[in-house]
PDB file of N, CA and C in Angstrom:
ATOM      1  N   UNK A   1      99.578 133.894  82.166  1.00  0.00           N
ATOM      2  CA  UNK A   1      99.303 133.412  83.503  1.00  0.00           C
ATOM      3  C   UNK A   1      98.369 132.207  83.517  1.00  0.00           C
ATOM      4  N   UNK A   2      97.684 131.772  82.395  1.00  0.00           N
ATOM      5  CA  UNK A   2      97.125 130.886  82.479  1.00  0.00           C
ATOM      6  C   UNK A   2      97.657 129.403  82.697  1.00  0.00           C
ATOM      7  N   UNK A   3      99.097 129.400  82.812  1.00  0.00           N
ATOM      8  CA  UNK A   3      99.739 128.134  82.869  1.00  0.00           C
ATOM      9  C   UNK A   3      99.597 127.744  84.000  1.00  0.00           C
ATOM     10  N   UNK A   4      99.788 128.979  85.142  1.00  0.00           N
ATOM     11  CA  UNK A   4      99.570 128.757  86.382  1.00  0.00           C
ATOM     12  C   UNK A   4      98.701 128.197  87.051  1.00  0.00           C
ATOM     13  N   UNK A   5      97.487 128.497  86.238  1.00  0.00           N
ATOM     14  CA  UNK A   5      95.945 128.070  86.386  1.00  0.00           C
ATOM     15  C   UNK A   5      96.298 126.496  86.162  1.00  0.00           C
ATOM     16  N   UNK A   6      96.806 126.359  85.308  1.00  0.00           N
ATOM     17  CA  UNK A   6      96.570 124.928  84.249  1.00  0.00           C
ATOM     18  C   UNK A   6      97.364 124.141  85.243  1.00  0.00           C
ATOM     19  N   UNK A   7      98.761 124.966  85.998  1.00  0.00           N
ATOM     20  CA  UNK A   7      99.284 124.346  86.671  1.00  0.00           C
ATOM     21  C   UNK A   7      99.179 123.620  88.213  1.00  0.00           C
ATOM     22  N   UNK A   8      98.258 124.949  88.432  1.00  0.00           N
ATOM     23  CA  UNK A   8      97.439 124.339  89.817  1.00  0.00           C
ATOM     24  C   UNK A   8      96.226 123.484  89.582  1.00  0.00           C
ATOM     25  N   UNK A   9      95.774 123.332  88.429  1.00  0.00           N
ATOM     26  CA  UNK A   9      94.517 122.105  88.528  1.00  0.00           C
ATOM     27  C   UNK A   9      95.133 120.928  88.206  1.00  0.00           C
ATOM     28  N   UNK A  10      96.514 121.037  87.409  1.00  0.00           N
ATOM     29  CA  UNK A  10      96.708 119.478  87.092  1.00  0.00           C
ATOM     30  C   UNK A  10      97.563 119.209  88.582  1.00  0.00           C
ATOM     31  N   UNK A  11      98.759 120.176  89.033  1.00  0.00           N
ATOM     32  CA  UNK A  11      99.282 119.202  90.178  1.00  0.00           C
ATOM     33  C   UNK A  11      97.886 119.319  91.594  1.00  0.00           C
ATOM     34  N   UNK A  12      97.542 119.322  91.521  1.00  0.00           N
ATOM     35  CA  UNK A  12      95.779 118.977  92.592  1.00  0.00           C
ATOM     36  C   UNK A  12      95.602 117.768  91.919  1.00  0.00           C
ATOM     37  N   UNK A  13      95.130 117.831  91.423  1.00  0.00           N
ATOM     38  CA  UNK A  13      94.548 116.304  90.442  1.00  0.00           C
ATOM     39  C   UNK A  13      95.549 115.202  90.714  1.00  0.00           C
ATOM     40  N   UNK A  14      97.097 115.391  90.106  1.00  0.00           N
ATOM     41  CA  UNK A  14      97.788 114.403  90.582  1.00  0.00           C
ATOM     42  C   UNK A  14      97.980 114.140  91.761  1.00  0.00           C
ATOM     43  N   UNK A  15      98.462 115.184  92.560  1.00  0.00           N
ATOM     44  CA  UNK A  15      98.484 115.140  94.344  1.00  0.00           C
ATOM     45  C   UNK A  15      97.162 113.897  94.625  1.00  0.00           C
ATOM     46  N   UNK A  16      96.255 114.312  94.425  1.00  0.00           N
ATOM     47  CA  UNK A  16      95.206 113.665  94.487  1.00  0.00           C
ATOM     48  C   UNK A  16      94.990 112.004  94.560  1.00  0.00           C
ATOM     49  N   UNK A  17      95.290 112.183  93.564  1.00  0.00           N
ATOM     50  CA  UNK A  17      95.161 110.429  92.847  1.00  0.00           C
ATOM     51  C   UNK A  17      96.615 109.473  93.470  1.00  0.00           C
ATOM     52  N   UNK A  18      97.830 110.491  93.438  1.00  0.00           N
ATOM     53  CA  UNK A  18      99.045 109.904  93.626  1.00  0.00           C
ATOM     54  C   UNK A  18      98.783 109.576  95.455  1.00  0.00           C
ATOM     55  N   UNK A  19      98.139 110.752  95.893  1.00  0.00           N
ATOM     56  CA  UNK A  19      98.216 110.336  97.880  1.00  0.00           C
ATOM     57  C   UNK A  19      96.819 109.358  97.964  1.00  0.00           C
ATOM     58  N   UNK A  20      95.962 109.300  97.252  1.00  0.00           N
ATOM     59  CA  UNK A  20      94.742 108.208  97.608  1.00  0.00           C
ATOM     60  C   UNK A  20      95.126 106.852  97.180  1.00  0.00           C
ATOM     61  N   UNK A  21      95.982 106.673  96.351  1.00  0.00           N
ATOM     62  CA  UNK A  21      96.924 105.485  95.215  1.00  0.00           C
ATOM     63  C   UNK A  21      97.473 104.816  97.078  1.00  0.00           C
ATOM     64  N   UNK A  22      98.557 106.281  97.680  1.00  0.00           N
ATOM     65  CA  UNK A  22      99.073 105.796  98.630  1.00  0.00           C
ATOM     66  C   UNK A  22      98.827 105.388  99.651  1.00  0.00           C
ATOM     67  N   UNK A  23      97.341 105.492 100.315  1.00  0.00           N
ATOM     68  CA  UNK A  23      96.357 106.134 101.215  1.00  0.00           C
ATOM     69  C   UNK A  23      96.174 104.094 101.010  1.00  0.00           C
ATOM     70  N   UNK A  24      95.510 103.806  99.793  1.00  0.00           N
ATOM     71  CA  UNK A  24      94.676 102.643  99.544  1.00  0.00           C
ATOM     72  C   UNK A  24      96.023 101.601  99.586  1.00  0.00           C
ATOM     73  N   UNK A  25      97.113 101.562  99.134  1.00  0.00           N
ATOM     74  CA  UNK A  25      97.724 100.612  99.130  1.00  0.00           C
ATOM     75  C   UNK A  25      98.887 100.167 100.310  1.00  0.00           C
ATOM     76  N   UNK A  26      98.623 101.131 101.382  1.00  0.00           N
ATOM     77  CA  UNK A  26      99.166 101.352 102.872  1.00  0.00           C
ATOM     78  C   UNK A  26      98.173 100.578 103.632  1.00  0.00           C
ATOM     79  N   UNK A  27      96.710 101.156 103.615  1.00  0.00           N
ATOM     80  CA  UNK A  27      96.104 100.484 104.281  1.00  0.00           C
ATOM     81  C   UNK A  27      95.072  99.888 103.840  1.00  0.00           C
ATOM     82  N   UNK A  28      95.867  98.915 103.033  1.00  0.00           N
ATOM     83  CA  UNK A  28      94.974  97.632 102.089  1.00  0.00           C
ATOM     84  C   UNK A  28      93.873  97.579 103.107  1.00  0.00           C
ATOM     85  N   UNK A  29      93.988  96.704 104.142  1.00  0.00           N
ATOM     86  CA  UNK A  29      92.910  96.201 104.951  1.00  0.00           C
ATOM     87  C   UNK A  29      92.117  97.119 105.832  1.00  0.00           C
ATOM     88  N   UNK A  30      92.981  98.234 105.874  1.00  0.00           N
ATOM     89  CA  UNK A  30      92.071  98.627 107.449  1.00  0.00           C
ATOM     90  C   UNK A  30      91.825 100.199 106.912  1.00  0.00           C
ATOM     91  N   UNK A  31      91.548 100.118 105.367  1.00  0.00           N
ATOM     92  CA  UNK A  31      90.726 101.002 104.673  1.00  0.00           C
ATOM     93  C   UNK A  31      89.811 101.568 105.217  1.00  0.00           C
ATOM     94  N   UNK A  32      89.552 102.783 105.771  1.00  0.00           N
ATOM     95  CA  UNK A  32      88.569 103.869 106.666  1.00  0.00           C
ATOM     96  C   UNK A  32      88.101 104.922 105.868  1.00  0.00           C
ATOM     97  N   UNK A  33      86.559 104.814 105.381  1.00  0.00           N
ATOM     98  CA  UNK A  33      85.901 105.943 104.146  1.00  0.00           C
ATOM     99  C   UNK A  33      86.414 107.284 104.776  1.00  0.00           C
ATOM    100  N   UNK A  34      86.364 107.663 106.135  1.00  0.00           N
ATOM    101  CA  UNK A  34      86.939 108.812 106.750  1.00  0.00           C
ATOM    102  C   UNK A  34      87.588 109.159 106.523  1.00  0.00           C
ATOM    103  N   UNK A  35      88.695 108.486 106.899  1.00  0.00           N
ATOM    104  CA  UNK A  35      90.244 108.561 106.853  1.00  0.00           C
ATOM    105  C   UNK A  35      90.649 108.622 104.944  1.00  0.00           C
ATOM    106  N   UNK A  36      90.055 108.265 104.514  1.00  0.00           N
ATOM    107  CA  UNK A  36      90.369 108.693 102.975  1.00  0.00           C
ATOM    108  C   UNK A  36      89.998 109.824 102.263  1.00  0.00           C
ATOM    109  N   UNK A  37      88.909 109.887 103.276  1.00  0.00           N
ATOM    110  CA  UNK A  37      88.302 111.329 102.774  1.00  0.00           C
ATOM    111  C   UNK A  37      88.862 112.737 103.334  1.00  0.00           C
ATOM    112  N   UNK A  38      89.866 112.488 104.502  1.00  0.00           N
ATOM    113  CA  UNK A  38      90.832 113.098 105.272  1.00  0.00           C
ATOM    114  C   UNK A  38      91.905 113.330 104.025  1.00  0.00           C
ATOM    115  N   UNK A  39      91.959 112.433 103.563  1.00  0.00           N
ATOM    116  CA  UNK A  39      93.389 112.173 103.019  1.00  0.00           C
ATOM    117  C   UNK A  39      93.037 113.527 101.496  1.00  0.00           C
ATOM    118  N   UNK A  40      91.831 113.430 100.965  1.00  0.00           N
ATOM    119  CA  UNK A  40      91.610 114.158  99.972  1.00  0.00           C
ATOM    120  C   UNK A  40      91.273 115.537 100.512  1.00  0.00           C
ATOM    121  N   UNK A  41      91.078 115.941 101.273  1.00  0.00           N
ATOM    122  CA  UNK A  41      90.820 117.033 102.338  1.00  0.00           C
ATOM    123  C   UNK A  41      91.890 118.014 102.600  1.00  0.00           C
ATOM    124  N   UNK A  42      93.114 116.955 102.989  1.00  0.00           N
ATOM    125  CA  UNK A  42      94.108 117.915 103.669  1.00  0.00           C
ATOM    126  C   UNK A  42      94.912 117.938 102.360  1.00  0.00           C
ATOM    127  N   UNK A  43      94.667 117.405 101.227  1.00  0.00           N
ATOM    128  CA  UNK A  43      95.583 117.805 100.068  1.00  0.00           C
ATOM    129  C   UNK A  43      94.716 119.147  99.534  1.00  0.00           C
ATOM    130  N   UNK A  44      93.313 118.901  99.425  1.00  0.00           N
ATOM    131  CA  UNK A  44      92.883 120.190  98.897  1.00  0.00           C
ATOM    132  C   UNK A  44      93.195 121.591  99.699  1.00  0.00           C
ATOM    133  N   UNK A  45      93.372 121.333 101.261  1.00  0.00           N
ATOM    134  CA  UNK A  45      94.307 122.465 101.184  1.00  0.00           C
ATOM    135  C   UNK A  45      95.384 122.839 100.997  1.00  0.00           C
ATOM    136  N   UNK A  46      96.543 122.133 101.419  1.00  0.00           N
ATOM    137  CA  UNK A  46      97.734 122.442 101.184  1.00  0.00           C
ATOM    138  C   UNK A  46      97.922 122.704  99.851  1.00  0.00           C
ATOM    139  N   UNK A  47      97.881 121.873  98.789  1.00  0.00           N
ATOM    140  CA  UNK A  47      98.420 121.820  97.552  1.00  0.00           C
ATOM    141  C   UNK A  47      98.141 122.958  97.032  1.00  0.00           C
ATOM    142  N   UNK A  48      96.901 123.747  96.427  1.00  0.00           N
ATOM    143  CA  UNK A  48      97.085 124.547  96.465  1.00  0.00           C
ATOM    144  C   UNK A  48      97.740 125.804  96.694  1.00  0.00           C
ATOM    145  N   UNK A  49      97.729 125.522  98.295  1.00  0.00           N
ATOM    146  CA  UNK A  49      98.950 126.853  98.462  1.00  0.00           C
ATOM    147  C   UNK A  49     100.417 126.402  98.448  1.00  0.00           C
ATOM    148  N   UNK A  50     100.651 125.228  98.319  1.00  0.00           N
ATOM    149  CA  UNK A  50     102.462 124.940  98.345  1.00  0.00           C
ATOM    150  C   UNK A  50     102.246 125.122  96.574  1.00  0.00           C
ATOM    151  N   UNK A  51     101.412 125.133  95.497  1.00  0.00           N
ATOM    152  CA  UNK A  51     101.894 125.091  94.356  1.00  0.00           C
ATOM    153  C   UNK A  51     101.404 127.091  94.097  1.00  0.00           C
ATOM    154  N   UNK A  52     100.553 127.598  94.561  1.00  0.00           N
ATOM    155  CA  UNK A  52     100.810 129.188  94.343  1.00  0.00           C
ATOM    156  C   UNK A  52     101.999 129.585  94.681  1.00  0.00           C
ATOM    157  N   UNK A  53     102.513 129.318  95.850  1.00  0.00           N
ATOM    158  CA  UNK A  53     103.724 129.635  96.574  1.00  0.00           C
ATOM    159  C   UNK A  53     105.181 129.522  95.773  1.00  0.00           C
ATOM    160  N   UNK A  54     104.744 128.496  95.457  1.00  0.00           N
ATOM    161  CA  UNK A  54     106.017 128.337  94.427  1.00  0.00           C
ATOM    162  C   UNK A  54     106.126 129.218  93.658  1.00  0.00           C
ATOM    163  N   UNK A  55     104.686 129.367  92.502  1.00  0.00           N
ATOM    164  CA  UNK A  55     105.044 129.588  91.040  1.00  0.00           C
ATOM    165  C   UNK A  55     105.272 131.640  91.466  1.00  0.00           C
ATOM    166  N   UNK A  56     104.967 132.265  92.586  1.00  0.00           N
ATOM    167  CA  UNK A  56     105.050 132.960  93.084  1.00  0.00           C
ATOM    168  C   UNK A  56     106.786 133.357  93.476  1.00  0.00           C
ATOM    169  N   UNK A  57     107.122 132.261  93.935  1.00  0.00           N
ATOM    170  CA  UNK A  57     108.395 132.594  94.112  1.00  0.00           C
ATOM    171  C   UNK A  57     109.037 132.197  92.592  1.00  0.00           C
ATOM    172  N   UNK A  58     109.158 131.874  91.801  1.00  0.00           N
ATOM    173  CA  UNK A  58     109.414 131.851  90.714  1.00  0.00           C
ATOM    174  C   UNK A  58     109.137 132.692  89.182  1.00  0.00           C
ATOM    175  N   UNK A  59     107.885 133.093  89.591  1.00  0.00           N
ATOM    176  CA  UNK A  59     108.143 134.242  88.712  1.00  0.00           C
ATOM    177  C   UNK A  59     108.595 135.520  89.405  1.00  0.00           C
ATOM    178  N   UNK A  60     108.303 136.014  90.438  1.00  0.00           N
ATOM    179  CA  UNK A  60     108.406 137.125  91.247  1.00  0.00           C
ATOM    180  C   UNK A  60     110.142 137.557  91.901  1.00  0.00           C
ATOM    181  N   UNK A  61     110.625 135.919  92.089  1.00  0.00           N
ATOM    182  CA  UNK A  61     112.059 136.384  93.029  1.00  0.00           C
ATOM    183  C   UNK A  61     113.030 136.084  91.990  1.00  0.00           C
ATOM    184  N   UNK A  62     114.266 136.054  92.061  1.00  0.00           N
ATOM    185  CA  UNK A  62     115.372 135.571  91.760  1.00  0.00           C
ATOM    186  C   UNK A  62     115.872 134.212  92.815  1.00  0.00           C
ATOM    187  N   UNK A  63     115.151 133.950  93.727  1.00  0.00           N
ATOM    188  CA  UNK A  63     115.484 132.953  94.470  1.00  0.00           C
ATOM    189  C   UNK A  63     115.834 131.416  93.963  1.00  0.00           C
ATOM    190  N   UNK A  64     116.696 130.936  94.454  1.00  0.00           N
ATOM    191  CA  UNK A  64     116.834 129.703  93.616  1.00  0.00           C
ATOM    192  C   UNK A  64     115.369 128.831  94.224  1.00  0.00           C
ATOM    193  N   UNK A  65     114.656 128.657  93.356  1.00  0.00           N
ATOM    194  CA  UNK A  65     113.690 127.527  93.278  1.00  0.00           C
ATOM    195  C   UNK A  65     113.235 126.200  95.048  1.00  0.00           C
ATOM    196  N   UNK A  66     114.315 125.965  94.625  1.00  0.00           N
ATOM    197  CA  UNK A  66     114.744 124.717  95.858  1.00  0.00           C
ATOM    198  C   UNK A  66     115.187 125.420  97.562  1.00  0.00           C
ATOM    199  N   UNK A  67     114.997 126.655  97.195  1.00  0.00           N
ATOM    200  CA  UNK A  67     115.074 127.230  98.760  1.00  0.00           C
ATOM    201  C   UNK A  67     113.400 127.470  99.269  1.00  0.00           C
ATOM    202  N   UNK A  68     112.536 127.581  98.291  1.00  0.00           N
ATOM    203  CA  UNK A  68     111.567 127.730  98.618  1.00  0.00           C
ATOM    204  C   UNK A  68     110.502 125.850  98.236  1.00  0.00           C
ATOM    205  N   UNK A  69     110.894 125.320  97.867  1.00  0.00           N
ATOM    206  CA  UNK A  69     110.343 123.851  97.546  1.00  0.00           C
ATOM    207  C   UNK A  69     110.665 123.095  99.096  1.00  0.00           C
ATOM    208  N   UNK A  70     112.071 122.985  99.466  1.00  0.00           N
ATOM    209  CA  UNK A  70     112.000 122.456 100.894  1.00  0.00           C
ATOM    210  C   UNK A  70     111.632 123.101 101.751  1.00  0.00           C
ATOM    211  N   UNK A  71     110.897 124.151 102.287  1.00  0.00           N
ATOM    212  CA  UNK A  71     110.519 124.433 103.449  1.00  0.00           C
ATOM    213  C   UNK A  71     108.989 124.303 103.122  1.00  0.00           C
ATOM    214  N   UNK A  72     108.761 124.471 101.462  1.00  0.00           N
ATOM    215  CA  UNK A  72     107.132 124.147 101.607  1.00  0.00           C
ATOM    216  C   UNK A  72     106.922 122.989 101.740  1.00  0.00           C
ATOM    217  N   UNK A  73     107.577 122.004 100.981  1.00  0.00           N
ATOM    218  CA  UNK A  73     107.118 120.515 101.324  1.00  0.00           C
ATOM    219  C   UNK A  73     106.805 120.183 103.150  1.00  0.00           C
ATOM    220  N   UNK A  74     107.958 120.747 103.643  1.00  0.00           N
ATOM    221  CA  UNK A  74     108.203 120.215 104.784  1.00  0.00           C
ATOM    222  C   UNK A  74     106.701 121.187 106.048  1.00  0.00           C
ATOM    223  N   UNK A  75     106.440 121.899 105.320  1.00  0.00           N
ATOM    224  CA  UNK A  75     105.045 122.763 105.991  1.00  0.00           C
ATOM    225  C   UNK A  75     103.587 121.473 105.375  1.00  0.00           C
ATOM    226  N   UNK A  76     103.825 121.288 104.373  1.00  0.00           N
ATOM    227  CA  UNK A  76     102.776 120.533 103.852  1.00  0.00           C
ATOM    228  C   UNK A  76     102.782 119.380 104.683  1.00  0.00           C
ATOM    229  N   UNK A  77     103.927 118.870 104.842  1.00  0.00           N
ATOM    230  CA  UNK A  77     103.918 117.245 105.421  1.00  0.00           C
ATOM    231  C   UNK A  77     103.340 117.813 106.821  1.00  0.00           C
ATOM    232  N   UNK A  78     103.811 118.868 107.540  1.00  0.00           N
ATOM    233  CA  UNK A  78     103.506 119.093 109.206  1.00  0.00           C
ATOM    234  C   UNK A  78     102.113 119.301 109.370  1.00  0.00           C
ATOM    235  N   UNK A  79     101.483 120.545 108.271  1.00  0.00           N
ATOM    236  CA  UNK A  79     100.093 120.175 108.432  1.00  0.00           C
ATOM    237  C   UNK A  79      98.981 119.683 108.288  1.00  0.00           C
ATOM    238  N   UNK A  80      99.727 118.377 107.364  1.00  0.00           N
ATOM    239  CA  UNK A  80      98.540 117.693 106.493  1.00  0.00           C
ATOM    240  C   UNK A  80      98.990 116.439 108.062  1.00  0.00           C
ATOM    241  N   UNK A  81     100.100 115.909 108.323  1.00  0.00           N
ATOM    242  CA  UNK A  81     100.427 115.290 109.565  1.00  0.00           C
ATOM    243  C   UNK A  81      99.624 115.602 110.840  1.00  0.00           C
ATOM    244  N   UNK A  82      99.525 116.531 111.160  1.00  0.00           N
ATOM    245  CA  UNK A  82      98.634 117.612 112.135  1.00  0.00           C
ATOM    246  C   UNK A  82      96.836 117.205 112.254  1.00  0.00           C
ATOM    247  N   UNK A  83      96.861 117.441 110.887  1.00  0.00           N
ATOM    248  CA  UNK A  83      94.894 116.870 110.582  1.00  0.00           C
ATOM    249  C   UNK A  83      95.246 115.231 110.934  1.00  0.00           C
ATOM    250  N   UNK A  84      96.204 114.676 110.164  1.00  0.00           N
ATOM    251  CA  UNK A  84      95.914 113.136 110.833  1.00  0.00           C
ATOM    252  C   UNK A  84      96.344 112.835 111.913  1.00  0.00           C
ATOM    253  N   UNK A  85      96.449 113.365 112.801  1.00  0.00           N
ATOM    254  CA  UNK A  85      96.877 112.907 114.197  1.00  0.00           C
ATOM    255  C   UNK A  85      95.623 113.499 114.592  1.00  0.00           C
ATOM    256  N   UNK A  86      94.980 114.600 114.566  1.00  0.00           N
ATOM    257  CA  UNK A  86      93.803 115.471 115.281  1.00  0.00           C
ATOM    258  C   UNK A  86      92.742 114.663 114.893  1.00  0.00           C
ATOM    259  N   UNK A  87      92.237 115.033 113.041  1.00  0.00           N
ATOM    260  CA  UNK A  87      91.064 113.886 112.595  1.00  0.00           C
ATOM    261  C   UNK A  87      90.922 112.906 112.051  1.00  0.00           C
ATOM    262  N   UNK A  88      92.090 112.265 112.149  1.00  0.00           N
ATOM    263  CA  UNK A  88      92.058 110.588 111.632  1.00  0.00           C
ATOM    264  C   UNK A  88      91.797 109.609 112.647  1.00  0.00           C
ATOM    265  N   UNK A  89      91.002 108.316 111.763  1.00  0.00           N
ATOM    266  CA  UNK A  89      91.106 107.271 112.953  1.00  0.00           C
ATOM    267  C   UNK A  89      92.227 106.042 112.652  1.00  0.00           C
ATOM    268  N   UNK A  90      92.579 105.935 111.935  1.00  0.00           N
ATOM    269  CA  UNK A  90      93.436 104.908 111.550  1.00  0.00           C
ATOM    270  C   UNK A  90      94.484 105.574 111.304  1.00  0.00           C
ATOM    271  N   UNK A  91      95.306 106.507 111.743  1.00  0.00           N
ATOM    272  CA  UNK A  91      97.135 106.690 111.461  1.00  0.00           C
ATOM    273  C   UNK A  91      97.551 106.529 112.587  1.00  0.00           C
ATOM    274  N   UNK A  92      98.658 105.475 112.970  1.00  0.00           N
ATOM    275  CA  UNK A  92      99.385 104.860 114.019  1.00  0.00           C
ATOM    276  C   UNK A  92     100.347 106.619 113.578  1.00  0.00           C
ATOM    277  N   UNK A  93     100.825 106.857 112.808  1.00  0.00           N
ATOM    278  CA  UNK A  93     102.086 107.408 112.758  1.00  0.00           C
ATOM    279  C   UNK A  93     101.545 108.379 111.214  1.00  0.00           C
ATOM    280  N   UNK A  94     100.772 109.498 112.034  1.00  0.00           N
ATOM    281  CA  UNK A  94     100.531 110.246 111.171  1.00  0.00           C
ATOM    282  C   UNK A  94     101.278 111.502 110.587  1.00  0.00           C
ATOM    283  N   UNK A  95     101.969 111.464 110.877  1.00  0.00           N
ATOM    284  CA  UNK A  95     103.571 112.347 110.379  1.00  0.00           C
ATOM    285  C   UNK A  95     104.598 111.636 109.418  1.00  0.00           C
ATOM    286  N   UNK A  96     104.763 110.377 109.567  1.00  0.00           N
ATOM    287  CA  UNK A  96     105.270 109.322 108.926  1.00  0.00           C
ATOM    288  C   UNK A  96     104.533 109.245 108.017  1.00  0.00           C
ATOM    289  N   UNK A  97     103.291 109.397 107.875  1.00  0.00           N
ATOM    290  CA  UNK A  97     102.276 108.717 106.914  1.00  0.00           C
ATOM    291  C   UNK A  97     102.063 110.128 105.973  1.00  0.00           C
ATOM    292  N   UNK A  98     102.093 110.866 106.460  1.00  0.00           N
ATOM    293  CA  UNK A  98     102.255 112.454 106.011  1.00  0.00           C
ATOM    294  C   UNK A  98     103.778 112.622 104.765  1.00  0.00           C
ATOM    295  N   UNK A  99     104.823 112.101 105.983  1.00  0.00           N
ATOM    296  CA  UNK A  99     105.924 112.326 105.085  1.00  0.00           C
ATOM    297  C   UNK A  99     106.414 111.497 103.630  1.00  0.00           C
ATOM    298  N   UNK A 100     105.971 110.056 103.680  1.00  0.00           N
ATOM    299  CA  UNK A 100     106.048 109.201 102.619  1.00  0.00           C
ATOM    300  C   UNK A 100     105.030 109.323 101.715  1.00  0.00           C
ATOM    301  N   UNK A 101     103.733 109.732 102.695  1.00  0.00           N
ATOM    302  CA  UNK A 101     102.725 109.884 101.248  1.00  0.00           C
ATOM    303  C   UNK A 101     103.089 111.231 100.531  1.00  0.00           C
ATOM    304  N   UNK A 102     103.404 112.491 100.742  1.00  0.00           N
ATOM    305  CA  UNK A 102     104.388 113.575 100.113  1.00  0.00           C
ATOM    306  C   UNK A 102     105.480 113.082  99.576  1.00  0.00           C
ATOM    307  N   UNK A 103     106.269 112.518  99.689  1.00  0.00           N
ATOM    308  CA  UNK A 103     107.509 112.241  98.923  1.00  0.00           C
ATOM    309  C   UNK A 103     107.147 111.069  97.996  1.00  0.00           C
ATOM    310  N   UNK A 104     106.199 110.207  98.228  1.00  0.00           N
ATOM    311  CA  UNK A 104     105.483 109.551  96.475  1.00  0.00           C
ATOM    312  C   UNK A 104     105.066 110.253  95.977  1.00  0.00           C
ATOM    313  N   UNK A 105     104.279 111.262  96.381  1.00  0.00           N
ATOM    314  CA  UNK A 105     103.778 112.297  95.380  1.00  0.00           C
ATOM    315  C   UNK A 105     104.458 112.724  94.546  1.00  0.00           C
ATOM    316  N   UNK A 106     105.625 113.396  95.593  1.00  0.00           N
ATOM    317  CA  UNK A 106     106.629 114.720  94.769  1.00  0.00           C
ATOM    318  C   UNK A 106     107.376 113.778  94.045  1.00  0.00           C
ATOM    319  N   UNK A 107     107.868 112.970  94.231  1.00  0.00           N
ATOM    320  CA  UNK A 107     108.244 112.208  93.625  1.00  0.00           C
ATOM    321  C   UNK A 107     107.900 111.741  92.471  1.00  0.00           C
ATOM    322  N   UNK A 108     106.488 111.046  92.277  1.00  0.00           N
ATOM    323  CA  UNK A 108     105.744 110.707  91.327  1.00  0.00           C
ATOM    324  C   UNK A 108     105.615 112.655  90.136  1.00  0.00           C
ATOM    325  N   UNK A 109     105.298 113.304  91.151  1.00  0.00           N
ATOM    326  CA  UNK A 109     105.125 114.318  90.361  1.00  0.00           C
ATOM    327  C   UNK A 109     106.494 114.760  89.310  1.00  0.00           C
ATOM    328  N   UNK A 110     107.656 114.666  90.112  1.00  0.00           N
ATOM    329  CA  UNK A 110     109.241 114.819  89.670  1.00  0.00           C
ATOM    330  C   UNK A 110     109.580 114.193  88.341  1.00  0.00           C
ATOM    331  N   UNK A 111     109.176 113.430  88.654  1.00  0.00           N
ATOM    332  CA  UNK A 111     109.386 111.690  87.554  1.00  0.00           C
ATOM    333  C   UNK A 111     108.573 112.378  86.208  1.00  0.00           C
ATOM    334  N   UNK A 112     106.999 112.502  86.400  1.00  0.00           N
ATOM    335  CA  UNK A 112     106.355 113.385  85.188  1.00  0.00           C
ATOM    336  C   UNK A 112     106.957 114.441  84.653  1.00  0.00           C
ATOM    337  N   UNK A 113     107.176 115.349  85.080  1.00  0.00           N
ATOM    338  CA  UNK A 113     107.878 116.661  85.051  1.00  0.00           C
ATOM    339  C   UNK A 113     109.531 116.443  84.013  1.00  0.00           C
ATOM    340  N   UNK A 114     109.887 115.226  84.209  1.00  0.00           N
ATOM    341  CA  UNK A 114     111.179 115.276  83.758  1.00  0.00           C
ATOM    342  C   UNK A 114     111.194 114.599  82.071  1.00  0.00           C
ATOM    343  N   UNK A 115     110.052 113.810  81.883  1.00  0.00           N
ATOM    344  CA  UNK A 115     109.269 113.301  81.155  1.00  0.00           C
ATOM    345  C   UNK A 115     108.517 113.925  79.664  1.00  0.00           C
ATOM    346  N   UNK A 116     108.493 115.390  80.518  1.00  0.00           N
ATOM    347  CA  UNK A 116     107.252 115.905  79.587  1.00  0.00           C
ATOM    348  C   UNK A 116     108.483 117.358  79.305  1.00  0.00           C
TER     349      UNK A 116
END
């Protein structure tokens, strides 16, 4: 079980770096210490539980994998979207900004994963 461990500190870490990467190069100019610190905030919660959730449904079910990956992503994007519309000051389109900065991630994360 320790992989799990290993597995939830490294995808945190990447989540991390991959949505602040996205966070900083979205809003080159109108960079907000808040709003970035939002951005590292609402990953430390979600991620966590969209990556227990998983490895949960994966060792535990027979479920195919990808029935439980799209409805978590799509919970992650709504409530990490949710904090930036409530406590952000700079997201015009914080659901949008929610959904692309998640899909560089997973993405970025996908890309590693296939790699290693």
């Amino acid at each position: 079980m320790s992989f799990v461990v290993t597995s939830l500190a490294v995808s945190l870490v990447l989540t991390l770096v991959f949505e602040v990467v996205f966070y900083l190069t979205v809003k080159n100019r109108e960079c907000n210490k808040k709003d970035l610190l939002l951005v590292v905030l609402v990953n430390v919660i979600t991620n966590p539980v969209v990556v227990s959730v998983y490895w949960f449904v994966r060792l535990y079910t027979d479920w195919n994998v990808y029935l439980a990956i799209v409805p978590l992503e799509v919970g992650a994007v709504l409530v990490e979207g949710w904090y930036y519309k409530k406590y952000g000051q700079g997201f015009k389109r914080p659901y949008i900004f929610s959904l692309f900065a998640n899909g560089f991630s997973y993405g970025l994360g996908f890309l590693i994963q296939m790699f290693i």
